[in-house]
PDB file of N, CA and C in Angstrom:
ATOM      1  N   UNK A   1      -2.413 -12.246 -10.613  1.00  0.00           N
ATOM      2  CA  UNK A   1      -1.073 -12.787 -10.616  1.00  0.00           C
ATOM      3  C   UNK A   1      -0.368 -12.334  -9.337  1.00  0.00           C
ATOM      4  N   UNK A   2       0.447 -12.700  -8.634  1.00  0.00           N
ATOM      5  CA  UNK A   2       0.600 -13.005  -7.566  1.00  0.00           C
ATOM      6  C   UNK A   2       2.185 -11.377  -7.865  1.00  0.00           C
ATOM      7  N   UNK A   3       2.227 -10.941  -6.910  1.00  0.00           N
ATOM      8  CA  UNK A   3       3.176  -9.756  -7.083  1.00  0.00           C
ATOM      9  C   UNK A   3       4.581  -9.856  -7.239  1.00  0.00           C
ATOM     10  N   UNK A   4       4.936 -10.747  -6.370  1.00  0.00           N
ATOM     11  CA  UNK A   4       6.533 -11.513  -6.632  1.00  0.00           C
ATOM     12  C   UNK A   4       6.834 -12.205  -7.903  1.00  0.00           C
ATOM     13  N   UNK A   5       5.796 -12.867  -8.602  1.00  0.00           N
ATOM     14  CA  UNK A   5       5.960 -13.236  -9.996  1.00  0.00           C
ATOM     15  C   UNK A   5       5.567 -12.164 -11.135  1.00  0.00           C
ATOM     16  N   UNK A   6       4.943 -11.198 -10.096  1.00  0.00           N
ATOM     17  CA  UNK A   6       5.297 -10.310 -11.529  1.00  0.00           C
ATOM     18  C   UNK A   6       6.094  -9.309 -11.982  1.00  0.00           C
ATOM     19  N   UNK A   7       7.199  -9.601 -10.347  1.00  0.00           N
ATOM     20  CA  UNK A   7       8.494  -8.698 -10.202  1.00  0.00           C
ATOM     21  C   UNK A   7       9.316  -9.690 -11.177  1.00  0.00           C
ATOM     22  N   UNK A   8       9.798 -10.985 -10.862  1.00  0.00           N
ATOM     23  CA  UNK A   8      10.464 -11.678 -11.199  1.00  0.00           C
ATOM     24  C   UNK A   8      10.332 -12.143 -12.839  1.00  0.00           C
ATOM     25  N   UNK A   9       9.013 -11.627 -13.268  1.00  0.00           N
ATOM     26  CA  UNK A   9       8.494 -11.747 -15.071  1.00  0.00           C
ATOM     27  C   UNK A   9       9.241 -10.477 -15.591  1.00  0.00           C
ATOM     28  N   UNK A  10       8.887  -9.672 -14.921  1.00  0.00           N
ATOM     29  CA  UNK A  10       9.481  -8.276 -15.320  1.00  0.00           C
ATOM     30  C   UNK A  10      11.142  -8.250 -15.569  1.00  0.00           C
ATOM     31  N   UNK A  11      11.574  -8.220 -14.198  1.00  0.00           N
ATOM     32  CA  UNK A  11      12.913  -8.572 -14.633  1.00  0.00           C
ATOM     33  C   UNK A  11      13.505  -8.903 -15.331  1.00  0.00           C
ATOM     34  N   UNK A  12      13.224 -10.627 -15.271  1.00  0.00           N
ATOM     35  CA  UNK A  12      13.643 -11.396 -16.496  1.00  0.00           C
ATOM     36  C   UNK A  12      13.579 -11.102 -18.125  1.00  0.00           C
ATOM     37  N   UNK A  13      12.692  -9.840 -18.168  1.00  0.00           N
ATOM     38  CA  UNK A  13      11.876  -9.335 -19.547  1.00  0.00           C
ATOM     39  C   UNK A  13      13.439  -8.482 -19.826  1.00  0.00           C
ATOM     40  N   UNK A  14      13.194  -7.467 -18.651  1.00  0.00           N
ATOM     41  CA  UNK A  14      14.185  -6.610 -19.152  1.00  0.00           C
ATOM     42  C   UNK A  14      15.719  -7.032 -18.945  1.00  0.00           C
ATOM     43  N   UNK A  15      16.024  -8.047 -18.373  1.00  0.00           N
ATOM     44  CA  UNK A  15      17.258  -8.820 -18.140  1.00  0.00           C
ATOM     45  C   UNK A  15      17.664  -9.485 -19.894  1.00  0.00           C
ATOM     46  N   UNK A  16      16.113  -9.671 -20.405  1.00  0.00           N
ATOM     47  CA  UNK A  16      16.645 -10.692 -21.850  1.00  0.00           C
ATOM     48  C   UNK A  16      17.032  -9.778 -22.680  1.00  0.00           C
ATOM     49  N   UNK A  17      16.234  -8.297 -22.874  1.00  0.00           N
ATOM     50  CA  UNK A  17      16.349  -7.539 -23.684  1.00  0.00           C
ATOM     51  C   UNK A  17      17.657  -6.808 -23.261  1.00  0.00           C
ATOM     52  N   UNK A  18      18.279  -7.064 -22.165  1.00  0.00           N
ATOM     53  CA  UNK A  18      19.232  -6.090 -21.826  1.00  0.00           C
ATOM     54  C   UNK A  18      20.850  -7.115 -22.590  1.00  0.00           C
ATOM     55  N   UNK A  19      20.690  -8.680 -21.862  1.00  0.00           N
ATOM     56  CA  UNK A  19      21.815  -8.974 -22.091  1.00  0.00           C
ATOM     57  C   UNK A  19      22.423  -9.130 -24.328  1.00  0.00           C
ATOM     58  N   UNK A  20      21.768  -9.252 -25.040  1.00  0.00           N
ATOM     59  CA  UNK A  20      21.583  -9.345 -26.673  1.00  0.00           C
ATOM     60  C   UNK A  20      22.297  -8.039 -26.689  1.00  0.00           C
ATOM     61  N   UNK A  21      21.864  -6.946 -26.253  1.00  0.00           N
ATOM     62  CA  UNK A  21      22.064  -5.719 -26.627  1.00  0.00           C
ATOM     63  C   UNK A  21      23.984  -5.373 -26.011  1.00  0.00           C
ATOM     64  N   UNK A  22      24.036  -6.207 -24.587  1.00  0.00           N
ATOM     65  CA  UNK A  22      24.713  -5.938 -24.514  1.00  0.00           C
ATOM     66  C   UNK A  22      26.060  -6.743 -24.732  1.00  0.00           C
ATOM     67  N   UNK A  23      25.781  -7.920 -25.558  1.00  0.00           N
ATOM     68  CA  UNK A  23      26.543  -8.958 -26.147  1.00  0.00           C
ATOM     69  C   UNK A  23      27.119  -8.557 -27.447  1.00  0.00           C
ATOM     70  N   UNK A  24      26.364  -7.818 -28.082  1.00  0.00           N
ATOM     71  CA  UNK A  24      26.412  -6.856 -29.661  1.00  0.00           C
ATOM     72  C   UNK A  24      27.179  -6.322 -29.629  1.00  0.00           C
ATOM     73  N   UNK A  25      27.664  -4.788 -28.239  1.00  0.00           N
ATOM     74  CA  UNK A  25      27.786  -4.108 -28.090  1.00  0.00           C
ATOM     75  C   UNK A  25      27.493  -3.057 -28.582  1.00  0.00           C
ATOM     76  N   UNK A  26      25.979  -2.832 -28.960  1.00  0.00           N
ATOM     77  CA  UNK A  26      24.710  -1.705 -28.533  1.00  0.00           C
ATOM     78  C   UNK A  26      24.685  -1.202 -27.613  1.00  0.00           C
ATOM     79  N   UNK A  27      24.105   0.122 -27.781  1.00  0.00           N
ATOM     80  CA  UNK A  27      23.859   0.989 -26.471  1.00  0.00           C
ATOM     81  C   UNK A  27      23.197   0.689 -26.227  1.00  0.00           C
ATOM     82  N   UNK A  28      23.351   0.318 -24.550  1.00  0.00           N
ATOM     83  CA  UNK A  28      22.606  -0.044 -23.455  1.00  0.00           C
ATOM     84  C   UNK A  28      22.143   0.918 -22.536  1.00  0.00           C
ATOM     85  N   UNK A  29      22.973   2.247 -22.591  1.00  0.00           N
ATOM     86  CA  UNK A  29      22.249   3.031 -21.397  1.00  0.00           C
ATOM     87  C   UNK A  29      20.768   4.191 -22.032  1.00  0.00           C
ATOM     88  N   UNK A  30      20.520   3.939 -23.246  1.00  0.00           N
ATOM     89  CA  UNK A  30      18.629   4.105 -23.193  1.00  0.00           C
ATOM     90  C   UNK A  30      18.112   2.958 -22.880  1.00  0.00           C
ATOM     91  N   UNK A  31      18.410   1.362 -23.437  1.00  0.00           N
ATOM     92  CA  UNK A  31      17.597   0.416 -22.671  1.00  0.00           C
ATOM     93  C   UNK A  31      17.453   0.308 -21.054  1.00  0.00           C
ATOM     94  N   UNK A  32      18.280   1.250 -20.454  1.00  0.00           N
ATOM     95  CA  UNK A  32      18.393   1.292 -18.827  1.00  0.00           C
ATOM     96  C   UNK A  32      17.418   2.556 -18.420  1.00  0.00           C
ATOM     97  N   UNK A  33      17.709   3.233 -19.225  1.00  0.00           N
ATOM     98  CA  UNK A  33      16.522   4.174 -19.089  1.00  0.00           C
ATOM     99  C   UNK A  33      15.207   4.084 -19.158  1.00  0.00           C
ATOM    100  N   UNK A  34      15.243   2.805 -20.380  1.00  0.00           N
ATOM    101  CA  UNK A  34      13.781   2.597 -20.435  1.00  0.00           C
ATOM    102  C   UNK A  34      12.833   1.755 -19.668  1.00  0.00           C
ATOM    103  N   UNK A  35      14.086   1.445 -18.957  1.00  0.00           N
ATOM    104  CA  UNK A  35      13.024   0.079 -18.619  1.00  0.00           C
ATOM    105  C   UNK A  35      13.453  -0.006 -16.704  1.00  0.00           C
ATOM    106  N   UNK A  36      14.606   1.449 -16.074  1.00  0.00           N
ATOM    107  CA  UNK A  36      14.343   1.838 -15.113  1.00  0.00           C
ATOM    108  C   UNK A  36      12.907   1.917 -14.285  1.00  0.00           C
ATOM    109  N   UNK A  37      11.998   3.117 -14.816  1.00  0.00           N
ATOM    110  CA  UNK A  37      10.962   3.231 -14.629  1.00  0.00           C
ATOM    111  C   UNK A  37       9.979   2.307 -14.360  1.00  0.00           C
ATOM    112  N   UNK A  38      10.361   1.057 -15.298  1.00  0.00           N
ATOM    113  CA  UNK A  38       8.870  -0.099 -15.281  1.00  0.00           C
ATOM    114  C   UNK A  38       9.603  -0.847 -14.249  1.00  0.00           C
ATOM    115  N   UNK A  39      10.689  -0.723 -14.260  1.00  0.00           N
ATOM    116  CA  UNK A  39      11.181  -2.134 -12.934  1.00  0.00           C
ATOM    117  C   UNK A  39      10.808  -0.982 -11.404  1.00  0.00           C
ATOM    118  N   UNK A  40      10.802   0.345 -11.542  1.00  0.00           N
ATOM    119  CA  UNK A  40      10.454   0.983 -10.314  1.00  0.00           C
ATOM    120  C   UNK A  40       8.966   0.375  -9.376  1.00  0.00           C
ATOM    121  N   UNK A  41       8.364   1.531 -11.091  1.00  0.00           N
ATOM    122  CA  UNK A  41       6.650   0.763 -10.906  1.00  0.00           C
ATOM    123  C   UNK A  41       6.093  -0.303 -10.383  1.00  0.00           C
ATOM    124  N   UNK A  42       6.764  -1.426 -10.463  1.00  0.00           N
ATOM    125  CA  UNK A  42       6.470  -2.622 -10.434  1.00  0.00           C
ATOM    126  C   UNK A  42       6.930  -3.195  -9.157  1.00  0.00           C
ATOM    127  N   UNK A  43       8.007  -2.619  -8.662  1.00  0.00           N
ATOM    128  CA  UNK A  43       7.836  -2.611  -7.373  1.00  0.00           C
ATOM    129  C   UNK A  43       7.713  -2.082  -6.262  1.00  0.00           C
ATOM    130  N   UNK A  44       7.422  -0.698  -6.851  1.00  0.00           N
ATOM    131  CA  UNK A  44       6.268   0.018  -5.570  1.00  0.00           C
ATOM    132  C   UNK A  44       5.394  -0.252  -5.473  1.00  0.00           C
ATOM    133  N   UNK A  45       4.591  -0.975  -6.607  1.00  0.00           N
ATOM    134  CA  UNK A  45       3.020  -1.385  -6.908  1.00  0.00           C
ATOM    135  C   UNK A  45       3.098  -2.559  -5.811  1.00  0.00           C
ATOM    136  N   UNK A  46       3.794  -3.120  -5.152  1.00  0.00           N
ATOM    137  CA  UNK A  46       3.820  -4.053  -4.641  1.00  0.00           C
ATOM    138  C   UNK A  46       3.788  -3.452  -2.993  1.00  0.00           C
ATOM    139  N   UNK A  47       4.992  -2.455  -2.700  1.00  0.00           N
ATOM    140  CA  UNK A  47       4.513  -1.980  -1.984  1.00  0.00           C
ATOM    141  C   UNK A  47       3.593  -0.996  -1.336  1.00  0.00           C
ATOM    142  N   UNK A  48       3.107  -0.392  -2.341  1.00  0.00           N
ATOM    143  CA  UNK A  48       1.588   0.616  -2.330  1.00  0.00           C
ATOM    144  C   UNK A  48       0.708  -0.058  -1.788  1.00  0.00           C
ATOM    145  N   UNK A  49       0.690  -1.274  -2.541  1.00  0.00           N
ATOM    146  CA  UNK A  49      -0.848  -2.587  -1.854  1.00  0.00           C
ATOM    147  C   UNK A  49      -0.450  -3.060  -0.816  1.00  0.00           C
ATOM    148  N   UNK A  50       0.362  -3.132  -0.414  1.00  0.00           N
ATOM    149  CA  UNK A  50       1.049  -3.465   1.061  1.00  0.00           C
ATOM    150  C   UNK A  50       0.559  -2.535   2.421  1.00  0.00           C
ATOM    151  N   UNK A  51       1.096  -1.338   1.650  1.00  0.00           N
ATOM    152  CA  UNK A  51       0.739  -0.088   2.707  1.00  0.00           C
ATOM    153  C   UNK A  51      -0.794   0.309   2.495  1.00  0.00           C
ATOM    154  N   UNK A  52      -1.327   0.011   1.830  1.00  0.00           N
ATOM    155  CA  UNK A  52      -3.159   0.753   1.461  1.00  0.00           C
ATOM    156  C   UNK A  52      -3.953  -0.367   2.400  1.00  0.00           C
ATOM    157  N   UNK A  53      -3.386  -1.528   2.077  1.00  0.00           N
ATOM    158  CA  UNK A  53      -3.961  -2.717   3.497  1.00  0.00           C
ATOM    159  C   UNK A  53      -4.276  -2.411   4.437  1.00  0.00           C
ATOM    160  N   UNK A  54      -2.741  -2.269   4.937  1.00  0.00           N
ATOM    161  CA  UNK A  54      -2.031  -2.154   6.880  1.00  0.00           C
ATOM    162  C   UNK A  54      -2.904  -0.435   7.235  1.00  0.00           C
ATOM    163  N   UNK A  55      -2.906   0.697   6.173  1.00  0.00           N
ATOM    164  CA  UNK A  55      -4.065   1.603   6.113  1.00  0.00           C
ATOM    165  C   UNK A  55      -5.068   1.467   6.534  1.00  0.00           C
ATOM    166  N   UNK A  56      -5.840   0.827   5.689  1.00  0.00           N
ATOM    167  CA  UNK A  56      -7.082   0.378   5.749  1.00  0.00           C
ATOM    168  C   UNK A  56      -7.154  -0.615   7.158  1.00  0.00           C
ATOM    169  N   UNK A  57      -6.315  -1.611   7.598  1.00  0.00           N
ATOM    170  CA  UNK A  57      -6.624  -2.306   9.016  1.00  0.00           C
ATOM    171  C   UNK A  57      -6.344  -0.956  10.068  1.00  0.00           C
ATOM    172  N   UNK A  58      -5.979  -0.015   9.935  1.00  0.00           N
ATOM    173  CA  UNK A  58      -5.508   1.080  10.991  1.00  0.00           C
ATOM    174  C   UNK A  58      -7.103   1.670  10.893  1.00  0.00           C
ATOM    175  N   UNK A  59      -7.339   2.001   9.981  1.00  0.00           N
ATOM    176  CA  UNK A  59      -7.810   2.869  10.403  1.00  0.00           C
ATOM    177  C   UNK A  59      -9.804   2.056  10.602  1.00  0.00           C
ATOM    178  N   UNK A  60      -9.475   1.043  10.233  1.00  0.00           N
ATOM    179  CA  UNK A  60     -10.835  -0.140  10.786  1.00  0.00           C
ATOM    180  C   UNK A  60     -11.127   0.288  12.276  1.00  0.00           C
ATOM    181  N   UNK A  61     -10.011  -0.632  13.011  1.00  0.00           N
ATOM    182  CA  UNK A  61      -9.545  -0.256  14.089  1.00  0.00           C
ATOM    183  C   UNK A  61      -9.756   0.662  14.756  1.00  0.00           C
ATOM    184  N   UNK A  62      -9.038   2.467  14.732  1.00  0.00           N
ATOM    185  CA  UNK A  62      -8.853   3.283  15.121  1.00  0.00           C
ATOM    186  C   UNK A  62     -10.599   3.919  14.794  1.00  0.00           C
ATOM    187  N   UNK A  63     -11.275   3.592  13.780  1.00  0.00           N
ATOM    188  CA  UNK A  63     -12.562   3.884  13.937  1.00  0.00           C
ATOM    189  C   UNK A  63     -13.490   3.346  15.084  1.00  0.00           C
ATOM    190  N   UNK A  64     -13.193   1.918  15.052  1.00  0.00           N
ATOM    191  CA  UNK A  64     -14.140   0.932  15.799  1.00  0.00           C
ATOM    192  C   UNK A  64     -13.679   1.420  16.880  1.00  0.00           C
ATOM    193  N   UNK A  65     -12.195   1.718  17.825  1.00  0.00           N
ATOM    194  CA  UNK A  65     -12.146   2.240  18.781  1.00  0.00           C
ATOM    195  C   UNK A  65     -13.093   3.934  19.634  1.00  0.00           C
ATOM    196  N   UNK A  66     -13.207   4.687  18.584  1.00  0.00           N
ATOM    197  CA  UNK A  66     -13.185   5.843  18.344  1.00  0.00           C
ATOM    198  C   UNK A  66     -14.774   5.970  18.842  1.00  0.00           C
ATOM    199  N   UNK A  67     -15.543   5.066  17.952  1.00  0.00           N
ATOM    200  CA  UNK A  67     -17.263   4.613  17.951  1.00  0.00           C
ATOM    201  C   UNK A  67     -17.816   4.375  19.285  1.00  0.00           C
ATOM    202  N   UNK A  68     -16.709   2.980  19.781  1.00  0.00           N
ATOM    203  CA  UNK A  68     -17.100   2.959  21.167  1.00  0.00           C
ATOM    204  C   UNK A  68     -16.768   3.961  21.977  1.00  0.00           C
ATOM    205  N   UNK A  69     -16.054   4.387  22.172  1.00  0.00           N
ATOM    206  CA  UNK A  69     -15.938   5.340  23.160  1.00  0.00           C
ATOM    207  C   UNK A  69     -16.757   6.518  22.759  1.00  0.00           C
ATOM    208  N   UNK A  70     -17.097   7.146  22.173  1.00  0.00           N
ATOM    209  CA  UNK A  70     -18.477   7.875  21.689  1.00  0.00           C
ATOM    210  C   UNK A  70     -19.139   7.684  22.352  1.00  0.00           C
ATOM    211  N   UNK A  71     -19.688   6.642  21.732  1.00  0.00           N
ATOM    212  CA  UNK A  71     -20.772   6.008  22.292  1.00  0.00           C
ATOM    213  C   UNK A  71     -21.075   5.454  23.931  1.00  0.00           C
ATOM    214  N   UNK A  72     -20.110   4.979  24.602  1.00  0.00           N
ATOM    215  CA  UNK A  72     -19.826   5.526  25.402  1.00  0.00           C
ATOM    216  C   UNK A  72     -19.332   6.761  26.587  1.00  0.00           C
ATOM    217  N   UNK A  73     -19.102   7.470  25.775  1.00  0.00           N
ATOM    218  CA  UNK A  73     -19.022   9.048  26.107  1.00  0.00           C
ATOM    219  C   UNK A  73     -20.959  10.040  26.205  1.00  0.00           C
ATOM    220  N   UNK A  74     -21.041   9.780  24.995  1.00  0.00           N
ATOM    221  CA  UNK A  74     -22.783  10.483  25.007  1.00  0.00           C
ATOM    222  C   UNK A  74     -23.750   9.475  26.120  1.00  0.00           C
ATOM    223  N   UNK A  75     -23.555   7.946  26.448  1.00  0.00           N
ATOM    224  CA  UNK A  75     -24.339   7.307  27.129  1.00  0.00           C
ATOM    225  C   UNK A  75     -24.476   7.401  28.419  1.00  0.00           C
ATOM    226  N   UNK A  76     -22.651   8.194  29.066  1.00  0.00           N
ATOM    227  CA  UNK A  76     -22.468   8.702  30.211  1.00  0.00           C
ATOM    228  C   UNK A  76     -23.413   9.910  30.743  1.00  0.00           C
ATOM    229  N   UNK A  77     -22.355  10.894  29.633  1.00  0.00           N
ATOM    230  CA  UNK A  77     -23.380  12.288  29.442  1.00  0.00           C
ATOM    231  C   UNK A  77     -24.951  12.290  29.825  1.00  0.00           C
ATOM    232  N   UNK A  78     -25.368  11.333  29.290  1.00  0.00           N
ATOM    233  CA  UNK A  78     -27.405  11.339  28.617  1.00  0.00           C
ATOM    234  C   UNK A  78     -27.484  10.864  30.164  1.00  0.00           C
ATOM    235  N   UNK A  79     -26.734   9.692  31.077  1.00  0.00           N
ATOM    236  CA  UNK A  79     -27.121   9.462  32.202  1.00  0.00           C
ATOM    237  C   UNK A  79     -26.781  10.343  33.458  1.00  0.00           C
ATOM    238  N   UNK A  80     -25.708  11.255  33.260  1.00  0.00           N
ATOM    239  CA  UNK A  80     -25.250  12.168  34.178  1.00  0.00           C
ATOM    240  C   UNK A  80     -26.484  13.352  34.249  1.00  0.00           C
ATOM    241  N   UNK A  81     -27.073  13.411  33.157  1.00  0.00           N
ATOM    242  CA  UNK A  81     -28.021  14.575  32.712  1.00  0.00           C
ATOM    243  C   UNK A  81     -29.586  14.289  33.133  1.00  0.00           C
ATOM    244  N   UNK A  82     -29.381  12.900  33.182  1.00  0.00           N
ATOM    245  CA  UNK A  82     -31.426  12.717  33.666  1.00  0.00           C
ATOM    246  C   UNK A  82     -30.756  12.542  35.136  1.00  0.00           C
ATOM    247  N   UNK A  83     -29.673  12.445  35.365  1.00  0.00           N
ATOM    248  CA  UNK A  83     -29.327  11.871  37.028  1.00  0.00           C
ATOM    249  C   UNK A  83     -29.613  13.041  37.768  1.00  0.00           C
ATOM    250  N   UNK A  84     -28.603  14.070  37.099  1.00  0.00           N
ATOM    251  CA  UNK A  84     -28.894  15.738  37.466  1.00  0.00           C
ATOM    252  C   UNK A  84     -30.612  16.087  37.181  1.00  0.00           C
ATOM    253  N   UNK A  85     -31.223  15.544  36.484  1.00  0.00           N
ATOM    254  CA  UNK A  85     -32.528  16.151  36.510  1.00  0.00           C
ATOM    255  C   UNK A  85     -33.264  15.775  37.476  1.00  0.00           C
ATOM    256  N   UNK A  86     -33.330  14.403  37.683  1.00  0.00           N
ATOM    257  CA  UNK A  86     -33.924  14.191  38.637  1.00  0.00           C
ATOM    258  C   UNK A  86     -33.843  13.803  40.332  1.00  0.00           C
ATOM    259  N   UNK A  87     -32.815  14.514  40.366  1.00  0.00           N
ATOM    260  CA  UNK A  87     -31.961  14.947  42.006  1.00  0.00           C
ATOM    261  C   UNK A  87     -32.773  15.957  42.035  1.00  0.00           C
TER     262      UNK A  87
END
């Protein structure tokens, strides 16, 4: 399910259960309490997978950079070293 619809399901969940309660005039500030938390969750979860991505492309990247130049670094080395040997 797509993350924006399952901000906007959520909401609406605790928006239905909120307005009855508060049409009655029931206490509303445990239903705010309760349902604080899940509207948090729900949208950090959105941005957690956001940031674990753009993570994960960093550090793709910052590896594949890292490899070549290695690898380039020891290929120098290995040729500076038979160059010196055989001078």
């Amino acid at each position: 399910m797509n993350d924006k619809l399952m901000q906007v399901l959520v909401f609406a969940i605790c928006v239905a259960g909120y307005v009855p309660l508060a049409m009655t005039g029931k206490a509303t500030a445990e239903y705010v309490t309760l349902i604080g938390p899940v509207l948090a969750v729900v949208i950090l979860k959105t941005h957690l997978g956001q940031q674990d991505e753009t993570l994960t492309k960093i550090q793709e990247q910052t590896n594949g950079v890292l490899d070549r130049r290695i690898k380039d670094g020891v290929k120098a080395a290995l040729a500076e070293r038979e160059g010196t040997v055989t001078d």
